[in-house]
Protein backbone atom coordinates (compact mmCIF):
# COMPACT_ATOMS: atom_id res chain seq x y z
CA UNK A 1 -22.94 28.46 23.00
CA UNK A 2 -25.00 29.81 25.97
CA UNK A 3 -24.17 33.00 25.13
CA UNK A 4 -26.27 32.73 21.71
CA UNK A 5 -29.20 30.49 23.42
CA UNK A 6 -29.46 33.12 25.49
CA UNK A 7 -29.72 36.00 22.83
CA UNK A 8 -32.30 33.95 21.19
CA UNK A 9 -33.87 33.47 23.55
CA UNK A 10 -33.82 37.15 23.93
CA UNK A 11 -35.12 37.67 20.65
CA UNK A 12 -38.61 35.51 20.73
CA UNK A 13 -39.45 35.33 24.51
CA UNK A 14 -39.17 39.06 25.33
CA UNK A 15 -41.65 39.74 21.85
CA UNK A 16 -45.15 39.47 22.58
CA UNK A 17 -46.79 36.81 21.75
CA UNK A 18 -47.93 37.37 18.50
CA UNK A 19 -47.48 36.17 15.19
CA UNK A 20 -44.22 37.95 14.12
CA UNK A 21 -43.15 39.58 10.24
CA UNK A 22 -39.83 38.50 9.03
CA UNK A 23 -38.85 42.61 9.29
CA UNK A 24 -39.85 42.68 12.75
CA UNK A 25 -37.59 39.61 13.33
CA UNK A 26 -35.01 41.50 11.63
CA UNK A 27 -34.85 44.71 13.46
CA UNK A 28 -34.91 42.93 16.48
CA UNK A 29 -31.74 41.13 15.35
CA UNK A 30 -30.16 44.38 14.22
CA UNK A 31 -30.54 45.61 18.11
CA UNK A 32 -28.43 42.82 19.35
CA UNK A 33 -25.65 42.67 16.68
CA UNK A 34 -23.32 44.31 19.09
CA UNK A 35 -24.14 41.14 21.18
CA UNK A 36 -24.01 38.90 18.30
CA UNK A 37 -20.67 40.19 16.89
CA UNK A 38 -18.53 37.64 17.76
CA UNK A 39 -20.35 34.87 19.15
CA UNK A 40 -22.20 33.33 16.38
CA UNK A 41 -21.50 29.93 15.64
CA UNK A 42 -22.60 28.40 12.10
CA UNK A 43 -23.93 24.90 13.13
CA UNK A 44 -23.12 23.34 9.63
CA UNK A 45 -19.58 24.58 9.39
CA UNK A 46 -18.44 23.64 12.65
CA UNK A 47 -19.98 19.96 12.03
CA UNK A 48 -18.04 20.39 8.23
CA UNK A 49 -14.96 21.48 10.67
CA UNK A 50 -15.64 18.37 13.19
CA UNK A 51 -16.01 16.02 10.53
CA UNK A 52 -12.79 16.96 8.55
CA UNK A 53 -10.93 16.37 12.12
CA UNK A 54 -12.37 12.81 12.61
CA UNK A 55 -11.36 11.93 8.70
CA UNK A 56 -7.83 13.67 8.95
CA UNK A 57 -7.45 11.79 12.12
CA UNK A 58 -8.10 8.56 10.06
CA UNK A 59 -5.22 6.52 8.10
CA UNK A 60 -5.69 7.08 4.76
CA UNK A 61 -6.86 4.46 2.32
CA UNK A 62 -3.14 4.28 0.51
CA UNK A 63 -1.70 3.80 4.50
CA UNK A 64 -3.45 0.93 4.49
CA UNK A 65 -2.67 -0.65 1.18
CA UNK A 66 0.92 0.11 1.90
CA UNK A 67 0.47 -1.81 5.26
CA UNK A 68 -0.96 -4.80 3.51
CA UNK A 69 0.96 -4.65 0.56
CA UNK A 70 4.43 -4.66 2.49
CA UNK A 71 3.28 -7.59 5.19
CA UNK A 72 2.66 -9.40 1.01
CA UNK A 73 5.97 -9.12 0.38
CA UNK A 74 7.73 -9.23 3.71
CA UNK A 75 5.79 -13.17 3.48
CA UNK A 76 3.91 -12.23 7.23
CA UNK A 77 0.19 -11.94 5.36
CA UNK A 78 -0.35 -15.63 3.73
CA UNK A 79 -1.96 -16.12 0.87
CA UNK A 80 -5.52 -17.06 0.81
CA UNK A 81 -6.11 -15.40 4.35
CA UNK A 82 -9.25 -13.40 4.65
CA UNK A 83 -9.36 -9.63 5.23
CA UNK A 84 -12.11 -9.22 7.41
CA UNK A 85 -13.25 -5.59 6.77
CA UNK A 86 -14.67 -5.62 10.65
CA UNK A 87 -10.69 -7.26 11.66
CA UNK A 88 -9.59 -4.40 9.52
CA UNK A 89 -11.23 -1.38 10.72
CA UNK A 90 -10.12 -2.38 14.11
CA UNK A 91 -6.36 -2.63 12.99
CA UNK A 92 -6.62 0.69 11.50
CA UNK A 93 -9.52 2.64 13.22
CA UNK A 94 -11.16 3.64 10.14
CA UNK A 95 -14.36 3.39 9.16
CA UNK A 96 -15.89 0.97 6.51
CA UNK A 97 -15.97 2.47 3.43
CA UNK A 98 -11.66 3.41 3.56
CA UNK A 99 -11.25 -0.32 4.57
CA UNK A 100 -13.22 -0.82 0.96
CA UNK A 101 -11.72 1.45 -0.96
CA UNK A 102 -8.37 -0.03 0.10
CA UNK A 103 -9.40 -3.32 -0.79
CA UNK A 104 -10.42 -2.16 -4.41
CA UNK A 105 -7.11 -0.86 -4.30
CA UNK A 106 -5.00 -3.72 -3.65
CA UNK A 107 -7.36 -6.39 -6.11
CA UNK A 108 -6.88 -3.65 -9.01
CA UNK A 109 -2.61 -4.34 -8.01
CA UNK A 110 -3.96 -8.21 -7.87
CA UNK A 111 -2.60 -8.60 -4.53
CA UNK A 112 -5.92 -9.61 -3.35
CA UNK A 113 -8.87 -11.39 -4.27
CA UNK A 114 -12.52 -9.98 -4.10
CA UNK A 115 -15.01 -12.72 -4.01
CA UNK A 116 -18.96 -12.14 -4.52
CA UNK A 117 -20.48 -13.01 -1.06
CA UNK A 118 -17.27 -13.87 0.75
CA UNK A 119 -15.19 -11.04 1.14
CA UNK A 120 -11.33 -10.09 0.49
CA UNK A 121 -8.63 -12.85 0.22
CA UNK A 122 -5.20 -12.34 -0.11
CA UNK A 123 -4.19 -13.57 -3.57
CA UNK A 124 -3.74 -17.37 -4.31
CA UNK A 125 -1.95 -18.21 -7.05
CA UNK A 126 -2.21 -21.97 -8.63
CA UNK A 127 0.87 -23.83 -9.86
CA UNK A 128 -0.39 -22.35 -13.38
CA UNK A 129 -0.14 -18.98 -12.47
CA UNK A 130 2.85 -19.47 -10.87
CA UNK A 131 4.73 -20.63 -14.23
CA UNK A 132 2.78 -17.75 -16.32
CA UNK A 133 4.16 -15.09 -13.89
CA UNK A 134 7.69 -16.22 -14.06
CA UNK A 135 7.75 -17.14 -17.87
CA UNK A 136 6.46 -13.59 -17.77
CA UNK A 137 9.06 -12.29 -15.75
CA UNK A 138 11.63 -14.33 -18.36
CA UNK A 139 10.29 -12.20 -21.56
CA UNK A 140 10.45 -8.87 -19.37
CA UNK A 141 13.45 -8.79 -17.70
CA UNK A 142 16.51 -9.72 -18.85
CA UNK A 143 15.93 -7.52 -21.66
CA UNK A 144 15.43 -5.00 -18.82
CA UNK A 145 18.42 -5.59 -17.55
CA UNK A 146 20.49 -5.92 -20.90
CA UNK A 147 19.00 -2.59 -21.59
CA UNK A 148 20.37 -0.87 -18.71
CA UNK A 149 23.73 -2.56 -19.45
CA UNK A 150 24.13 -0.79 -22.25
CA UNK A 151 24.16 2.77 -21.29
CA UNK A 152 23.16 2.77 -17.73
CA UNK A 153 22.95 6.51 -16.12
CA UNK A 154 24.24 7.76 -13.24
CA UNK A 155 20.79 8.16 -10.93
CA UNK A 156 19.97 4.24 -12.27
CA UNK A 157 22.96 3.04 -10.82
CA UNK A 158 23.14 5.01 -7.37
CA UNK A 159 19.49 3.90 -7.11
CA UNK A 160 20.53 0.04 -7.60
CA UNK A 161 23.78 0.60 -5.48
CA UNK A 162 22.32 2.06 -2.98
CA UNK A 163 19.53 -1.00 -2.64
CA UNK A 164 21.90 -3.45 -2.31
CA UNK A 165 23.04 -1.35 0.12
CA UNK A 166 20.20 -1.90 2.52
CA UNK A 167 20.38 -5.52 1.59
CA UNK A 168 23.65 -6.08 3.12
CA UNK A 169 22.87 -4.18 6.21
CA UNK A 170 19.26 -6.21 6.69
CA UNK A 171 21.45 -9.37 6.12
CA UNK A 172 24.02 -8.37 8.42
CA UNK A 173 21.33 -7.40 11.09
CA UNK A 174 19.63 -10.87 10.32
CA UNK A 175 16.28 -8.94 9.27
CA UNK A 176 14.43 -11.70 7.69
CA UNK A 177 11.53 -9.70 7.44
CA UNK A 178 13.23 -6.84 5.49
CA UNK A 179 15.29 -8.89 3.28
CA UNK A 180 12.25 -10.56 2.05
CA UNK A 181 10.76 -7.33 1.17
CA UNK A 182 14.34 -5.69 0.07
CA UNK A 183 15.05 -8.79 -2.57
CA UNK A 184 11.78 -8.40 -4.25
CA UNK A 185 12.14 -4.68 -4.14
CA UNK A 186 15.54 -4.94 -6.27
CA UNK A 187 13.46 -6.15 -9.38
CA UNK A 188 11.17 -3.48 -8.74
CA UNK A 189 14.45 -0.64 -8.99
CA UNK A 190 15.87 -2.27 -11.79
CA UNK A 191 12.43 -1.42 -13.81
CA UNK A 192 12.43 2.20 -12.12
CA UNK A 193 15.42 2.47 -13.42
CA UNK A 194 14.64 2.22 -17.12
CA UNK A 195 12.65 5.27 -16.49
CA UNK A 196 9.42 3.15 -18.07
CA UNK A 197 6.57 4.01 -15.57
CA UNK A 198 4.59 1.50 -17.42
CA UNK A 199 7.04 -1.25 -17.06
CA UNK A 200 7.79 -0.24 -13.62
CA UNK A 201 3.70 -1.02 -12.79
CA UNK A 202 3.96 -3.96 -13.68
CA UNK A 203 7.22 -5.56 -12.07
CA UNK A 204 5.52 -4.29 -9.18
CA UNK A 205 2.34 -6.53 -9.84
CA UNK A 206 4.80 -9.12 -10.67
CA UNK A 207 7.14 -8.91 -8.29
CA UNK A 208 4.06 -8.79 -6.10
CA UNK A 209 3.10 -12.04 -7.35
CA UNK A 210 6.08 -13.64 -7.19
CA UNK A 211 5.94 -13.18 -3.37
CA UNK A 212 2.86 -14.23 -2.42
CA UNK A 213 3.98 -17.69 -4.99
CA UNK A 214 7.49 -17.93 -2.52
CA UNK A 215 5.19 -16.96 0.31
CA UNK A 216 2.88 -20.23 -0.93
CA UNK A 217 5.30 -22.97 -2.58
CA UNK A 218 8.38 -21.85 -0.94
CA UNK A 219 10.65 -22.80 2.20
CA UNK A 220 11.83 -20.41 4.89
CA UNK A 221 15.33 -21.18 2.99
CA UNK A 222 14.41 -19.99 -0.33
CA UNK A 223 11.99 -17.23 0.90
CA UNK A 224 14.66 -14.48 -0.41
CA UNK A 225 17.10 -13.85 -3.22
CA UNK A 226 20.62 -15.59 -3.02
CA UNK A 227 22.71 -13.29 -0.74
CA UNK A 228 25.26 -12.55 -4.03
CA UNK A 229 23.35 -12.51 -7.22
CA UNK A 230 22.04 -9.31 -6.71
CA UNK A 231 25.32 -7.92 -6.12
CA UNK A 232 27.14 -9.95 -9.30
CA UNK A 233 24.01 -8.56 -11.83
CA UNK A 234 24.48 -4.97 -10.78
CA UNK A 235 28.64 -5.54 -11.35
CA UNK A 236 27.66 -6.86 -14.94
CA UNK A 237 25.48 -3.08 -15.33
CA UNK A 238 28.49 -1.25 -14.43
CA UNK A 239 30.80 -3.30 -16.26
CA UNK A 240 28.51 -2.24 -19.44
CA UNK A 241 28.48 -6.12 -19.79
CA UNK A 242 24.59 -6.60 -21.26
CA UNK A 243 25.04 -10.39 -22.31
CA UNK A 244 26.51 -11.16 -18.84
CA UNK A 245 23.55 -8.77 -16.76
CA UNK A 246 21.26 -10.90 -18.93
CA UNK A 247 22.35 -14.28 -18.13
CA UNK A 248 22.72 -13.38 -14.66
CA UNK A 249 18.96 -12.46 -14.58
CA UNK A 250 17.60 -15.50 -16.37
CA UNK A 251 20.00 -18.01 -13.91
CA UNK A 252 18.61 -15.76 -10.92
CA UNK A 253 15.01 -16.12 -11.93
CA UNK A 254 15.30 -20.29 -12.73
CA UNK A 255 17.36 -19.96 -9.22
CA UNK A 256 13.98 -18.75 -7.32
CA UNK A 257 11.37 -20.83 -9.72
CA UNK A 258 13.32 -23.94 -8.92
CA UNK A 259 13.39 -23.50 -5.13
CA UNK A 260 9.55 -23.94 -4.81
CA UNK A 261 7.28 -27.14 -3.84
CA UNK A 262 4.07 -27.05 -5.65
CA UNK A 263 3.08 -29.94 -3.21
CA UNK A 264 3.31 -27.71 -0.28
CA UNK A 265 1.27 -24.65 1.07
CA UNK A 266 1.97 -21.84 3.48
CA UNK A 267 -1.76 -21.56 5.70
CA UNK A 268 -3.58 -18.82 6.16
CA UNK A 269 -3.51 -16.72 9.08
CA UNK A 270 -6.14 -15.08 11.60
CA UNK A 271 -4.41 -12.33 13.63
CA UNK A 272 -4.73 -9.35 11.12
CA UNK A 273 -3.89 -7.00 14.59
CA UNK A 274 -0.92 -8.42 15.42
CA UNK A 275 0.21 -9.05 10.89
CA UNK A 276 -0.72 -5.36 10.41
CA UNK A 277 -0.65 -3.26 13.49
């Protein structure tokens, strides 16, 4: 950089001091090319350069809804606990506006809540909503599941074996965090596994939900999937069994809805750091 300060200032104090023609300018210029060669630096594009480091240096937006999203389901994030955009930039050293494009993320997957004037809330859902998303869950997936029973392919089933899987290892490891996450994640496979991208969205918003309802109603008992059923609905796909896989699903699901107490309510929490980081 001192190199060119000092070639301009080659350039305008050695001229006289008179008002100077853009050709004169130019000539003068041409005489120190040989100088110049090599040691210009474009001001714009090495601020363009400088501020693609500082964003690449930055968690992306998706980073942080996976962060979020996975503390949802692992039951660490409460529901109704507030997502401080300031709290959140600190967690994730990002600036404002990929906190709030994550956030738009996450309430268009409904696993928050974006309130006028208050901010970002994890998602709370009501004793209603809690019935809707499981009678929901009732008229999506045990056909799901009788479906796959029927002709199920190879890839579906090394997917689902392979799942359970890393259940037994998290439960053998006494994980709680991970099984959590790994029981709601089975539902999730079993719709991958239909090959329906659109039905795979949304278990995921679903299976979301559920979650954050176990996270809300639920005891530390109930907070995953019985350690077998899992196991005994993915023998009855295998088996080519679909009236078995389907009971299996819609005893597992009454199994979960009837292990929550709408009289009680997980509280929010405060350290976002320590949840997220």
């Amino acid at each position: 950089m001192s190199t060119v300060l000092a070639i301009w200032s080659t350039i305008f104090i050695d001229l006289p001091y008179t008002p100077l023609s853009l050709s004169a300018v130019r000539r003068h210029m041409l005489l120190n090319k040989s100088i110049l060669k090599g040691h210009t630096v474009s001001v714009n594009s090495l601020a363009n350069r400088q501020d693609k480091t500082d964003l690449s240096s930055e968690p992306d937006e998706n980073l942080i809804v996976e962060r979020i999203y996975k503390a949802v389901m692992e039951q660490r994030l409460a529901p109704n606990t507030k997502l401080s955009e300031a709290r959140l930039c600190e967690t994730f050293g990002v600036g404002r506006m990929r906190v709030r494009r994550a956030l738009l993320l996450l309430s268009s997957q409904g696993i928050i809540d974006l309130h006028s004037n208050r901010g970002a809330y994890v998602a709370c859902p009501d004793k209603a909503e809690a019935n809707d998303v499981f009678a929901a869950r009732m008229l999506i997936e045990p056909p799901l599941v009788r479906q796959l029973a029927q002709g199920p392919g190879e890839v579906s089933l090394a997917l689902l074996t392979d799942h359970i899987a890393l259940e037994d290892a998290a439960r053998a490891q006494n994980e709680r965090t991970e099984i959590i996450r790994l029981s709601g994640e089975f539902h999730t496979k079993l719709a991958q596994a239909t090959g329906n991208n659109f039905i795979s969205r949304m278990m995921r918003e679903l299976v979301t939900r559920t979650s954050l309802i176990v996270g809300l109603f639920g005891s530390s008992e109930n907070a995953s999937c019985p350690d077998d059923e899992h196991t005994k609905i993915l023998q009855a796909i295998q088996s080519r069994d679909p009236e078995q896989a389907e009971k299996l699903l819609m005893s597992h699901l009454n199994h979960i809805q009837s292990g929550l107490d709408m009289e009680v309510r997980q509280q929010p929490q405060d350290d976002l750091a320590a949840i997220l980081g």
